[in-house]
PDB file of N, CA and C in Angstrom:
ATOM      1  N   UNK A   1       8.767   3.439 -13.893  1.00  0.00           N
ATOM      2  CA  UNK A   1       8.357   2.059 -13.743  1.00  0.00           C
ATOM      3  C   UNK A   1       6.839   1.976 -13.658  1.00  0.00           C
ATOM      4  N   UNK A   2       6.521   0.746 -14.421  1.00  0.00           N
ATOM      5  CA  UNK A   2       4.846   0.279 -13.907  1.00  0.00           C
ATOM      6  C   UNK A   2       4.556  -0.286 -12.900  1.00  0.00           C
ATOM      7  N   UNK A   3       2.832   0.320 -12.458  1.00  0.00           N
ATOM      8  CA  UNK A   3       2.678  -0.926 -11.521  1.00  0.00           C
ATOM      9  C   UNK A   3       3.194  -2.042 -11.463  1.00  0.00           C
ATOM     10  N   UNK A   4       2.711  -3.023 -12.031  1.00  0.00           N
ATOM     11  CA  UNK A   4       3.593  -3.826 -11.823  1.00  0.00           C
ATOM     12  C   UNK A   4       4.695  -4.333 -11.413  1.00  0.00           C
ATOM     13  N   UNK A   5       5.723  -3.823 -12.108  1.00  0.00           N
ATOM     14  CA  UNK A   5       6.908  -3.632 -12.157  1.00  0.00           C
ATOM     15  C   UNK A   5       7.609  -3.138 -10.779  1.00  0.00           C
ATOM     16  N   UNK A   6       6.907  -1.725 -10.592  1.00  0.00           N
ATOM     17  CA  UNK A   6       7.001  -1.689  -8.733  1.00  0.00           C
ATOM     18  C   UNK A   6       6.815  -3.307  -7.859  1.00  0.00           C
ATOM     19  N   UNK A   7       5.586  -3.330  -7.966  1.00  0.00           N
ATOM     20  CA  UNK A   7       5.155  -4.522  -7.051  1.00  0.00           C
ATOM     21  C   UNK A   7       6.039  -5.551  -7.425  1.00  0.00           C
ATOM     22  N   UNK A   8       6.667  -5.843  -8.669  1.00  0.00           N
ATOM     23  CA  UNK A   8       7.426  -7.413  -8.989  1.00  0.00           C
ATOM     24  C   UNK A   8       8.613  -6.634  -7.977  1.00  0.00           C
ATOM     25  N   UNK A   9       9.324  -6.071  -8.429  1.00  0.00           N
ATOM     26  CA  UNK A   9      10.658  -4.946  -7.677  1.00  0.00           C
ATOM     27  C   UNK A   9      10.540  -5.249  -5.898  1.00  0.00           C
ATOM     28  N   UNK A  10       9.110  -4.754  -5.841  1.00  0.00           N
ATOM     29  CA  UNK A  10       9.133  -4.691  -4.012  1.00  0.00           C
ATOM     30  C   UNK A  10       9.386  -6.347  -3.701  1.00  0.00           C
ATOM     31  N   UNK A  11       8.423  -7.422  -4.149  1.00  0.00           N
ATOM     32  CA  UNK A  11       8.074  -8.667  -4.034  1.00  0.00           C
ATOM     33  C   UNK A  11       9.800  -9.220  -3.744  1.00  0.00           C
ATOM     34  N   UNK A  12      10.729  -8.578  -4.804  1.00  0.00           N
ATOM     35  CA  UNK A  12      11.720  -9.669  -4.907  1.00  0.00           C
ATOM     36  C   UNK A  12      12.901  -9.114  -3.445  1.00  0.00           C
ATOM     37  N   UNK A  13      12.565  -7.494  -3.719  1.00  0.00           N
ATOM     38  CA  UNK A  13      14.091  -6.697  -2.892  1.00  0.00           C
ATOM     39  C   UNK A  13      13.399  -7.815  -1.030  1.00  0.00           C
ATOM     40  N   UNK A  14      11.621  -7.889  -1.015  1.00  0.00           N
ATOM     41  CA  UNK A  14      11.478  -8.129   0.311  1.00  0.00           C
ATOM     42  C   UNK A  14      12.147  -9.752   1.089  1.00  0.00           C
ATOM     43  N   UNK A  15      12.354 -10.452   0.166  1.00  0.00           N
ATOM     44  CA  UNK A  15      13.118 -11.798  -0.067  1.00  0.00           C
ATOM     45  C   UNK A  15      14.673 -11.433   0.715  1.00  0.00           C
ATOM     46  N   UNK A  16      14.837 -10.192   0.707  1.00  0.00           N
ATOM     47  CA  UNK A  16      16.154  -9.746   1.639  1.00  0.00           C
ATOM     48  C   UNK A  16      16.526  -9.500   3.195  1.00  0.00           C
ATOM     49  N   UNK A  17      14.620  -8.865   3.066  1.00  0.00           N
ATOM     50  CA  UNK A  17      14.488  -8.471   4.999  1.00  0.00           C
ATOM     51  C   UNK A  17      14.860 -10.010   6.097  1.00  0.00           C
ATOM     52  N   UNK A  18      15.499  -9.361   6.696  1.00  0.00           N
ATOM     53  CA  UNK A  18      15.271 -10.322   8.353  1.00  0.00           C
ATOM     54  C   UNK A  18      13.744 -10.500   8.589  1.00  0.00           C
ATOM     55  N   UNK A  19      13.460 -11.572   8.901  1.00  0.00           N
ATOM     56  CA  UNK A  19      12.360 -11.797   9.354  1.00  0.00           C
ATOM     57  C   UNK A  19      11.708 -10.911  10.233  1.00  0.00           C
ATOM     58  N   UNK A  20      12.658 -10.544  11.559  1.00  0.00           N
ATOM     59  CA  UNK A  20      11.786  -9.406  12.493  1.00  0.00           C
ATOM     60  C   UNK A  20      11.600  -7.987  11.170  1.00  0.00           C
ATOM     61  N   UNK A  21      12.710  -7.783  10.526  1.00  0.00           N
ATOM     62  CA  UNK A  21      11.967  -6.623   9.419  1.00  0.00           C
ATOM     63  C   UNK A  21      10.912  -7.151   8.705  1.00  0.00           C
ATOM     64  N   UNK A  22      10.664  -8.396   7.864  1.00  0.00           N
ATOM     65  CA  UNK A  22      10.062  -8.956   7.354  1.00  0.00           C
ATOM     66  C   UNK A  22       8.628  -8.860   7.900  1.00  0.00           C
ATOM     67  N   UNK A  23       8.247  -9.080   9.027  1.00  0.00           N
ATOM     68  CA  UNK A  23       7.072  -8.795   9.798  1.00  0.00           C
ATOM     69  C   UNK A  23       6.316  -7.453  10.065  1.00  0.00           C
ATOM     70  N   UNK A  24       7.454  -6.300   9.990  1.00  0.00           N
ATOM     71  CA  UNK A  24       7.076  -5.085  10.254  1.00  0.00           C
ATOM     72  C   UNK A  24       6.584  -4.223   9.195  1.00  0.00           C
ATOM     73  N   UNK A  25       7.475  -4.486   7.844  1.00  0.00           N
ATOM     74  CA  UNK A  25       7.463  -4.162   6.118  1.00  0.00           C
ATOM     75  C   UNK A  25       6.259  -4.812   5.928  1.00  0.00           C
ATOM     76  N   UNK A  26       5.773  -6.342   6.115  1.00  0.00           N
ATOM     77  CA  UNK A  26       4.657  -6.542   5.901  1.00  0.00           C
ATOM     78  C   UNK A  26       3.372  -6.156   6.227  1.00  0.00           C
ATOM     79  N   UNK A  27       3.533  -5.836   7.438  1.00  0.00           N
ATOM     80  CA  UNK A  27       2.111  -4.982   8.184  1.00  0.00           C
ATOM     81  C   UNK A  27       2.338  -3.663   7.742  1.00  0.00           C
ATOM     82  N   UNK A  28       3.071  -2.803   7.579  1.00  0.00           N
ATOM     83  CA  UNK A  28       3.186  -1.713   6.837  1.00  0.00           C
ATOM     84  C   UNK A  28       2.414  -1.843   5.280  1.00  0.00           C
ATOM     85  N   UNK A  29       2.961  -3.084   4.780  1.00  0.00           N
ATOM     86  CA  UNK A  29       2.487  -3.049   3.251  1.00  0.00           C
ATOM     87  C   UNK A  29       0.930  -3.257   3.205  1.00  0.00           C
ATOM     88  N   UNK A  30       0.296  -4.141   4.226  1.00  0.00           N
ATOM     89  CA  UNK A  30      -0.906  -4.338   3.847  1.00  0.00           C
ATOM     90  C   UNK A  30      -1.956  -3.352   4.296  1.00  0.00           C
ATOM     91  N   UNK A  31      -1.275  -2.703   5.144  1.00  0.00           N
ATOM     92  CA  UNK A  31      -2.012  -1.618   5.909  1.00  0.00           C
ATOM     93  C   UNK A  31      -1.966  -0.850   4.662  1.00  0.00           C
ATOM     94  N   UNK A  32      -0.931  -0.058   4.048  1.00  0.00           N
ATOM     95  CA  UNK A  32      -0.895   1.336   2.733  1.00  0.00           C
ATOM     96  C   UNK A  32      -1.732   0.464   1.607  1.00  0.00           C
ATOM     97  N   UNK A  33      -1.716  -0.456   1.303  1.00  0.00           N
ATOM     98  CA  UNK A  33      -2.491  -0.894   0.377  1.00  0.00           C
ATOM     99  C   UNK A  33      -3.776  -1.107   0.613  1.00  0.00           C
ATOM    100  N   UNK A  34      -4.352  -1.438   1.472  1.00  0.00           N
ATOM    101  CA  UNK A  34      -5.903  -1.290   2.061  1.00  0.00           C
ATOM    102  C   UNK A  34      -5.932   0.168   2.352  1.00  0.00           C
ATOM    103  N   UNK A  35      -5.326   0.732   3.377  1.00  0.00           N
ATOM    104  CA  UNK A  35      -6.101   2.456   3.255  1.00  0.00           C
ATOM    105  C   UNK A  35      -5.969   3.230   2.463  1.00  0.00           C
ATOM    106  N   UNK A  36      -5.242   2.977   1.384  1.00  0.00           N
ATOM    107  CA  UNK A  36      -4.867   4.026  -0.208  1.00  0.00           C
ATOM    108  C   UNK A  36      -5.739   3.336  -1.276  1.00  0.00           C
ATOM    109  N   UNK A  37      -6.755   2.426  -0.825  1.00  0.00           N
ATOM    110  CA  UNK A  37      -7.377   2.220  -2.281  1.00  0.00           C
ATOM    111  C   UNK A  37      -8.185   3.597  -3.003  1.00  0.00           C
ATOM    112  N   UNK A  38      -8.383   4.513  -2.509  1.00  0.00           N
ATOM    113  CA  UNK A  38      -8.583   5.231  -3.409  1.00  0.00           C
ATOM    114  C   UNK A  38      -7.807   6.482  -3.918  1.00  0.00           C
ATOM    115  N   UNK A  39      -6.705   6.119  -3.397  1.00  0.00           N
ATOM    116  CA  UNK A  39      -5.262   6.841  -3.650  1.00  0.00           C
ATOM    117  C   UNK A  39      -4.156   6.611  -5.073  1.00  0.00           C
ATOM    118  N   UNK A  40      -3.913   7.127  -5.491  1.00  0.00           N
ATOM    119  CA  UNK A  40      -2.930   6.652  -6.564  1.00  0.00           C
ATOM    120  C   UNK A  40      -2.089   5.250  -6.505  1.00  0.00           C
ATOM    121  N   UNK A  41      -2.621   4.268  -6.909  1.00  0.00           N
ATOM    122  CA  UNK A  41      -1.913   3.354  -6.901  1.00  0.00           C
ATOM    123  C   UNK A  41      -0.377   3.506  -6.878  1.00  0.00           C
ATOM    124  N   UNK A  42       0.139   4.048  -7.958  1.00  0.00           N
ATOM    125  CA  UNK A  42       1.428   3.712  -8.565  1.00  0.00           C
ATOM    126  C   UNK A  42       2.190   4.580  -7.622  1.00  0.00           C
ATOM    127  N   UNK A  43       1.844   5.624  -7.047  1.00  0.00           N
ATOM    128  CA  UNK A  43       2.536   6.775  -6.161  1.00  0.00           C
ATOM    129  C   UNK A  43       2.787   5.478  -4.977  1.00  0.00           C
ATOM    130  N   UNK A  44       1.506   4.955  -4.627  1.00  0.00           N
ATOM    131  CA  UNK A  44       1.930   3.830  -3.111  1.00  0.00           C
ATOM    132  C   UNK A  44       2.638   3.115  -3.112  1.00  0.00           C
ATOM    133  N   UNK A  45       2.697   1.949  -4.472  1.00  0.00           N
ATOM    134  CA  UNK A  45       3.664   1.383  -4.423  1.00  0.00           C
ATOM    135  C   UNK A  45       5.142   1.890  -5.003  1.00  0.00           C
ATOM    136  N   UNK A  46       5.087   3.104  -5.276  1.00  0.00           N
ATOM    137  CA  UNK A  46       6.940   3.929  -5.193  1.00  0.00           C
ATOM    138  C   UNK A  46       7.075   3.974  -3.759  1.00  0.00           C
ATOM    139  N   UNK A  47       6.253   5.174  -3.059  1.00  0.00           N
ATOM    140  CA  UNK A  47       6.611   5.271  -1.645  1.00  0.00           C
ATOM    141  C   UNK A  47       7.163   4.180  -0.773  1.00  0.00           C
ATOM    142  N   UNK A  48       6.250   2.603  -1.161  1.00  0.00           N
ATOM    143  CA  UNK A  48       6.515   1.366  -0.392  1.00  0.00           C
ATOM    144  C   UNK A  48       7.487   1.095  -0.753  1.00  0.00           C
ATOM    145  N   UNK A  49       8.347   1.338  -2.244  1.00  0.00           N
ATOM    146  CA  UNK A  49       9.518   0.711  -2.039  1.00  0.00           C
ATOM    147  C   UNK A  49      10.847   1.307  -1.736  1.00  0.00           C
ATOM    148  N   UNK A  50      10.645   3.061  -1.874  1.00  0.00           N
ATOM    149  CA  UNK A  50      11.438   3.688  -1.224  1.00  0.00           C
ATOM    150  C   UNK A  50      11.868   3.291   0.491  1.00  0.00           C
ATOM    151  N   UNK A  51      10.115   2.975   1.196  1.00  0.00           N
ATOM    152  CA  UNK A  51      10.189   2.585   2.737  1.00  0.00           C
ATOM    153  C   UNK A  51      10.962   0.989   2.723  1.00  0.00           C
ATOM    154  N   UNK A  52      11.121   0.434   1.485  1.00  0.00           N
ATOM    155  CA  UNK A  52      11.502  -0.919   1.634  1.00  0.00           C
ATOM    156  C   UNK A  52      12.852  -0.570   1.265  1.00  0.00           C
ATOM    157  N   UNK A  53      13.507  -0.228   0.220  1.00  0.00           N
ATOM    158  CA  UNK A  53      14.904   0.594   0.231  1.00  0.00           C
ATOM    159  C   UNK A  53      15.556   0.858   1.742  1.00  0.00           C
ATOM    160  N   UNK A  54      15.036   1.836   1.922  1.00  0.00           N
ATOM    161  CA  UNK A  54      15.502   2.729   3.735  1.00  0.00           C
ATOM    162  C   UNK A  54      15.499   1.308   4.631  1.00  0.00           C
ATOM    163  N   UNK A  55      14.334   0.665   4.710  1.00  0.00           N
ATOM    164  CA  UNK A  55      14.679  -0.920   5.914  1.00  0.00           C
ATOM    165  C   UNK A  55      16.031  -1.003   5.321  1.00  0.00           C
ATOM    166  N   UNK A  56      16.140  -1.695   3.867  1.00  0.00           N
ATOM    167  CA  UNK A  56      17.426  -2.757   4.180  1.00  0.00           C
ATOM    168  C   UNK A  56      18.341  -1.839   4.017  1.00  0.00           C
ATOM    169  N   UNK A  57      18.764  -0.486   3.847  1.00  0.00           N
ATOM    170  CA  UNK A  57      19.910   0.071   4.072  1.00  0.00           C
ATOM    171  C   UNK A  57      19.781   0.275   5.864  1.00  0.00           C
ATOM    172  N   UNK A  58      19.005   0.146   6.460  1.00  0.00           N
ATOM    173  CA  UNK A  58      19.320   0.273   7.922  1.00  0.00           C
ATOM    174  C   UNK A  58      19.237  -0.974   8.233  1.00  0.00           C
ATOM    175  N   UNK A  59      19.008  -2.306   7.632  1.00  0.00           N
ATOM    176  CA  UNK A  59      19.061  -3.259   7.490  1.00  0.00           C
ATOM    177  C   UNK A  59      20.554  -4.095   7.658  1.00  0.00           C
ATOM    178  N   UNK A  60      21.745  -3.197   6.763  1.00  0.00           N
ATOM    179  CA  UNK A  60      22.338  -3.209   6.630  1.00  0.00           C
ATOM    180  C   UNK A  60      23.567  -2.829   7.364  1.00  0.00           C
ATOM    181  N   UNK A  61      22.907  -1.522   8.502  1.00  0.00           N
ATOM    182  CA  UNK A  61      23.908  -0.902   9.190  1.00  0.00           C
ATOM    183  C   UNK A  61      23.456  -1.414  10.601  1.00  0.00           C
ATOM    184  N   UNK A  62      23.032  -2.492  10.690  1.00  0.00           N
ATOM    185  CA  UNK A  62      22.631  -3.076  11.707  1.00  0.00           C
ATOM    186  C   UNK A  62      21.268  -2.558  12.531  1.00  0.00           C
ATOM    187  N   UNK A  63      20.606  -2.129  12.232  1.00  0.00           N
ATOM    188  CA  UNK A  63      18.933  -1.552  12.098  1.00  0.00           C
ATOM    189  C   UNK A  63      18.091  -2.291  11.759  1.00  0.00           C
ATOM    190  N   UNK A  64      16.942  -2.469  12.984  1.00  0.00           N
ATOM    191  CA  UNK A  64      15.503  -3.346  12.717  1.00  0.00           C
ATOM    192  C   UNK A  64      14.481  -2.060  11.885  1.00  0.00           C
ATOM    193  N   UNK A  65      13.543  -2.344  11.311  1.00  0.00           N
ATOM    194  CA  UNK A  65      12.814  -1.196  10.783  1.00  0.00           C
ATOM    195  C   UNK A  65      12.413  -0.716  12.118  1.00  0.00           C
ATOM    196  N   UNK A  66      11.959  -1.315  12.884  1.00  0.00           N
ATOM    197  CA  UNK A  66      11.653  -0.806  14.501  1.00  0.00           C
ATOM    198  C   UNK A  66      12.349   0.245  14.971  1.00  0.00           C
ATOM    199  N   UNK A  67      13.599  -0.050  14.751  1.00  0.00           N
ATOM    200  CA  UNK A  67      14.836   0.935  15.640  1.00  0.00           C
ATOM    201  C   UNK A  67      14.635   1.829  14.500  1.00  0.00           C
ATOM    202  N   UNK A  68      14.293   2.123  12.992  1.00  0.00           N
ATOM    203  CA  UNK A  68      15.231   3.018  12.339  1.00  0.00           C
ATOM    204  C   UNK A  68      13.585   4.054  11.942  1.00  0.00           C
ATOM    205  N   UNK A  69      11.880   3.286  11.637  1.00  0.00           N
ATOM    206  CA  UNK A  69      11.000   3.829  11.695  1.00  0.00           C
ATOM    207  C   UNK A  69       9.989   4.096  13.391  1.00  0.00           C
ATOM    208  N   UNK A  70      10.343   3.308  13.931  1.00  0.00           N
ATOM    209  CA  UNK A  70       9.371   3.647  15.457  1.00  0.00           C
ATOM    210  C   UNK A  70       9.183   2.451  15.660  1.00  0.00           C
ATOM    211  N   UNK A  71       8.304   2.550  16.060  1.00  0.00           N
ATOM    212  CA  UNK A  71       7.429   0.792  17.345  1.00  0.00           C
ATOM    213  C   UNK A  71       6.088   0.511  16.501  1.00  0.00           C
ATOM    214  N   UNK A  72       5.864   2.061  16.148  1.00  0.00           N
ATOM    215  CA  UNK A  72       4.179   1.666  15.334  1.00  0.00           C
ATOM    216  C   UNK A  72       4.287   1.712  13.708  1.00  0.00           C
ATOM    217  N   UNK A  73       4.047   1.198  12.939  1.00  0.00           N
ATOM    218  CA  UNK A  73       4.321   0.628  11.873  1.00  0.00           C
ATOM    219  C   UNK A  73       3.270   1.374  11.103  1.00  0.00           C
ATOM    220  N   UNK A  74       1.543   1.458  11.717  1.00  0.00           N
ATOM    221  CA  UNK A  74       0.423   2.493  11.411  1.00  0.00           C
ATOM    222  C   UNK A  74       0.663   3.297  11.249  1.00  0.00           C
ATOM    223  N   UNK A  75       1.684   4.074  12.340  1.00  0.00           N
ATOM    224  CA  UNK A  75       1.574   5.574  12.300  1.00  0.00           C
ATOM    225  C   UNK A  75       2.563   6.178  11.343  1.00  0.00           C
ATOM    226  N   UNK A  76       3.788   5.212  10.976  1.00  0.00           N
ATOM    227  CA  UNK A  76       4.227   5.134   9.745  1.00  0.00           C
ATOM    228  C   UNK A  76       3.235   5.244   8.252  1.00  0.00           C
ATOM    229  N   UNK A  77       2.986   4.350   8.312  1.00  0.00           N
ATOM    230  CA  UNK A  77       1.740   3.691   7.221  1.00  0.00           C
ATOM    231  C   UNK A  77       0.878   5.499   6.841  1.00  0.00           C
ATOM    232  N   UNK A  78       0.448   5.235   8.259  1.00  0.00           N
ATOM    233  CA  UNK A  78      -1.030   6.827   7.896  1.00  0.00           C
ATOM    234  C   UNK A  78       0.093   7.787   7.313  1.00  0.00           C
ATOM    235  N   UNK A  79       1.302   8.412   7.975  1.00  0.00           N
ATOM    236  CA  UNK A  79       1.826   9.274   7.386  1.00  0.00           C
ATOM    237  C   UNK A  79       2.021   9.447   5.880  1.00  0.00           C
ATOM    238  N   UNK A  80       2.688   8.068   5.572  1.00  0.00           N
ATOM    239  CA  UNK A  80       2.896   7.839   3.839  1.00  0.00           C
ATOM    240  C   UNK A  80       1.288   7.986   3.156  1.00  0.00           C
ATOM    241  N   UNK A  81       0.427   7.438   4.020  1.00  0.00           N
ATOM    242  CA  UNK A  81      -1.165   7.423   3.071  1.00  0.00           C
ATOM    243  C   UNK A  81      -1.592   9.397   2.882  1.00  0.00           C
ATOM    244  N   UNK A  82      -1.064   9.668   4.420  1.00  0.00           N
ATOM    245  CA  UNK A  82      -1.426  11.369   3.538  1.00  0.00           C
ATOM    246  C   UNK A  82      -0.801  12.142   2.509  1.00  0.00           C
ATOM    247  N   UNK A  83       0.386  11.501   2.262  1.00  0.00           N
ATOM    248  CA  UNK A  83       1.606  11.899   1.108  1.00  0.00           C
ATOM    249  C   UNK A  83       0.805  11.662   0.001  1.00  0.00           C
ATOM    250  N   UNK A  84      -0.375  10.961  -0.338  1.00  0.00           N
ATOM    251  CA  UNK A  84      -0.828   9.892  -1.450  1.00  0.00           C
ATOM    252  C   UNK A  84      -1.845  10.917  -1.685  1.00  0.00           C
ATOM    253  N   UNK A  85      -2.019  11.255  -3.077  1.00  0.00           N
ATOM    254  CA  UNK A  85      -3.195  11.921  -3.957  1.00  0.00           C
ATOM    255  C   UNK A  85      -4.073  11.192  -3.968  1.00  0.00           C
ATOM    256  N   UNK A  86      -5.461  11.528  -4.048  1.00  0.00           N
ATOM    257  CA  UNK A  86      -6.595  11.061  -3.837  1.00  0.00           C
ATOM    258  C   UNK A  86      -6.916  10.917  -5.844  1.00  0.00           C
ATOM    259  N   UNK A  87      -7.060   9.393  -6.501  1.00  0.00           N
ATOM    260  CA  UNK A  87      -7.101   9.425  -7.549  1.00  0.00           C
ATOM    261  C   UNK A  87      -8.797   9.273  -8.095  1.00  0.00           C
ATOM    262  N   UNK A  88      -9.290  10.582  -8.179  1.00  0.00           N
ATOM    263  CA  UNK A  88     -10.723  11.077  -8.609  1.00  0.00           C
ATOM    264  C   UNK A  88     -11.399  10.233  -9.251  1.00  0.00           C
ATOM    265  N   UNK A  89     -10.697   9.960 -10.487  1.00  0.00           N
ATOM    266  CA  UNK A  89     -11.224   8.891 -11.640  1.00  0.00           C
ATOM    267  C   UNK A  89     -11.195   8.017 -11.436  1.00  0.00           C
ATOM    268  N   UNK A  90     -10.486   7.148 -10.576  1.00  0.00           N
ATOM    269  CA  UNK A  90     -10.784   5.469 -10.368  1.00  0.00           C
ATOM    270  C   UNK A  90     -12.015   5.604  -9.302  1.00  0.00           C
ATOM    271  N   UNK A  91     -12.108   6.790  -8.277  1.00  0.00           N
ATOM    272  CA  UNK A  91     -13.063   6.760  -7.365  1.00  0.00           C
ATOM    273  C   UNK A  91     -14.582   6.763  -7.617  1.00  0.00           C
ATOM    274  N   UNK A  92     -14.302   7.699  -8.727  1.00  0.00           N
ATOM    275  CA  UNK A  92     -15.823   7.674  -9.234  1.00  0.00           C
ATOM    276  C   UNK A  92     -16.497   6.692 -10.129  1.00  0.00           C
ATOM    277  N   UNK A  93     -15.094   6.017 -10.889  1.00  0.00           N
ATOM    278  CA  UNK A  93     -15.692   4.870 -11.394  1.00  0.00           C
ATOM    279  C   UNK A  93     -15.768   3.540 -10.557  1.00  0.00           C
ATOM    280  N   UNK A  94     -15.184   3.421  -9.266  1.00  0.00           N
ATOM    281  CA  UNK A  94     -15.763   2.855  -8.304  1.00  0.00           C
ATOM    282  C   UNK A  94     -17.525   3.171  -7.873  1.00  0.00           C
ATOM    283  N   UNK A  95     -17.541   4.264  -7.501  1.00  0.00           N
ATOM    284  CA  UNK A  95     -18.596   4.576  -7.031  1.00  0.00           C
ATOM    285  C   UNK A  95     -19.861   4.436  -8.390  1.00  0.00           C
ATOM    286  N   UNK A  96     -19.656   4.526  -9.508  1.00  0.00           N
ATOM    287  CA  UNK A  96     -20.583   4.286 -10.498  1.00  0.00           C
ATOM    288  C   UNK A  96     -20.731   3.059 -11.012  1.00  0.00           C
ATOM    289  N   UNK A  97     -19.991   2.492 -10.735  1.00  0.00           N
ATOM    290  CA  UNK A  97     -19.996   0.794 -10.960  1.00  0.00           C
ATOM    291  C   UNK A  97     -20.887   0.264  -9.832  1.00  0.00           C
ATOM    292  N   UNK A  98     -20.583   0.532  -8.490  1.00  0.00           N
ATOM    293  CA  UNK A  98     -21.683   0.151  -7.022  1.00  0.00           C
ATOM    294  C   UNK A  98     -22.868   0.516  -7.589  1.00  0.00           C
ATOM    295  N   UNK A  99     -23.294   2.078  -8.197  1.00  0.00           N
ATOM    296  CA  UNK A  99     -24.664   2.505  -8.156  1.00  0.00           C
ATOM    297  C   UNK A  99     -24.932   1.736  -9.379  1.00  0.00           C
ATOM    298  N   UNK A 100     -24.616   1.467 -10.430  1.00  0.00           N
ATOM    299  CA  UNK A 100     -25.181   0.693 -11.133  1.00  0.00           C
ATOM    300  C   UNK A 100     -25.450  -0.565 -11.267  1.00  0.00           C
ATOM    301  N   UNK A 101     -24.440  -1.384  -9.876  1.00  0.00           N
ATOM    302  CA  UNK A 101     -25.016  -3.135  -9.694  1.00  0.00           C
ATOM    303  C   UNK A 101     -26.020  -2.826  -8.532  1.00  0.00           C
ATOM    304  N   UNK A 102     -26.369  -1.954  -7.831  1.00  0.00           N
ATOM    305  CA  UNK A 102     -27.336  -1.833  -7.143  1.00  0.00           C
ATOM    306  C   UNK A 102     -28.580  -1.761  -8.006  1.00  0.00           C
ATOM    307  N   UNK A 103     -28.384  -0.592  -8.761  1.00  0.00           N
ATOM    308  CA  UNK A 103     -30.237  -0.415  -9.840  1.00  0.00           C
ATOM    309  C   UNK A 103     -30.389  -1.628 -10.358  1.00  0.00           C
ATOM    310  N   UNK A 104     -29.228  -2.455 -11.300  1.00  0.00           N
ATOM    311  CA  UNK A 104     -29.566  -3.438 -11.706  1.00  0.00           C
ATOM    312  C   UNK A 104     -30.070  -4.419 -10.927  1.00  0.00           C
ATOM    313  N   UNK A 105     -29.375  -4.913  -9.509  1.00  0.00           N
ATOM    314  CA  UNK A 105     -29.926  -5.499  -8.786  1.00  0.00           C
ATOM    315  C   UNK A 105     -31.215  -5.608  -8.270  1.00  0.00           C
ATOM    316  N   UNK A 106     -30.902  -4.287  -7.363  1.00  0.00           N
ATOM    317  CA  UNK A 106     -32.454  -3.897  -6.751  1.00  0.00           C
ATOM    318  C   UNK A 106     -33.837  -4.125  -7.860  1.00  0.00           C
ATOM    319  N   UNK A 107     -33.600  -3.758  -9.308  1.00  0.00           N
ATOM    320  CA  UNK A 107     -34.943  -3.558 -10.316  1.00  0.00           C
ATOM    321  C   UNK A 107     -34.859  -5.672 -10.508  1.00  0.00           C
ATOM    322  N   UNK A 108     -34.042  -6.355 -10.430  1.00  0.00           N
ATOM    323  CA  UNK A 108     -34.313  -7.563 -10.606  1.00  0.00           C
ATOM    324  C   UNK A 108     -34.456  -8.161  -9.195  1.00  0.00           C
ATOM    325  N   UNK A 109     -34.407  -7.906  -8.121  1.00  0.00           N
ATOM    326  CA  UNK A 109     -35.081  -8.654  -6.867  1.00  0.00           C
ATOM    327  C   UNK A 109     -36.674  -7.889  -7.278  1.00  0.00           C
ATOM    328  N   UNK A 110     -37.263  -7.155  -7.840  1.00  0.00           N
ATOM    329  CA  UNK A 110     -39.080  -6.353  -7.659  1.00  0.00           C
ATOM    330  C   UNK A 110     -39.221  -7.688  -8.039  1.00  0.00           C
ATOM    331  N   UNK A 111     -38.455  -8.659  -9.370  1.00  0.00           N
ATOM    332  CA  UNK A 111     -39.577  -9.626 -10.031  1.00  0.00           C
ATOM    333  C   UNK A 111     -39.699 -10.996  -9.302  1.00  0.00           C
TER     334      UNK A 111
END
């Protein structure tokens, strides 16, 4: 599956959680997606929907993500972010895109 395609997939299965899961899956999601930006995208959002899978099957057997992952939702989160490859090439073309709106910048504030 594509990006995308993950994320449309996660977007629709999360339309299923209980709200108290609903709250916990969500702070999970925004947390792996802010600390994996320079992580393999497409690996994060598999992992997220495997972790969204596992909720609603414990979802199912009468399980809050609380009861079936812990109390802390982070310490969830960090675990899956160290599972995550560090993706080189988007990083550096991050980082070369910054150094080059800086020169450009910086050389047009001298005038």
């Amino acid at each position: 599956m594509k990006e995308k395609e993950l994320i449309e997939t996660n977007a629709v299965l999360q339309e299923s959680l209980t709200k108290e899961n609903e709250k916990y899956y969500g702070n999970l999601l925004i947390y792996i997606r802010i600390m994996a930006f320079f992580r393999d995208v497409k690996k994060s959002e598999e992992l997220l929907l495997e972790v969204l899978r596992d909720i609603l099957d414990a979802q199912e057997q009468g399980l809050s993500a609380e009861e079936y992952f812990g109390e802390n939702p982070k310490k969830v989160a960090d675990d899956i972010i160290k599972q995550l490859p560090i993706n080189l090439l988007d990083t550096v073309k991050i980082i070369l895109i910054a150094l080059a709106s800086y020169s450009i910048f910086g050389s047009v504030a001298k005038f």
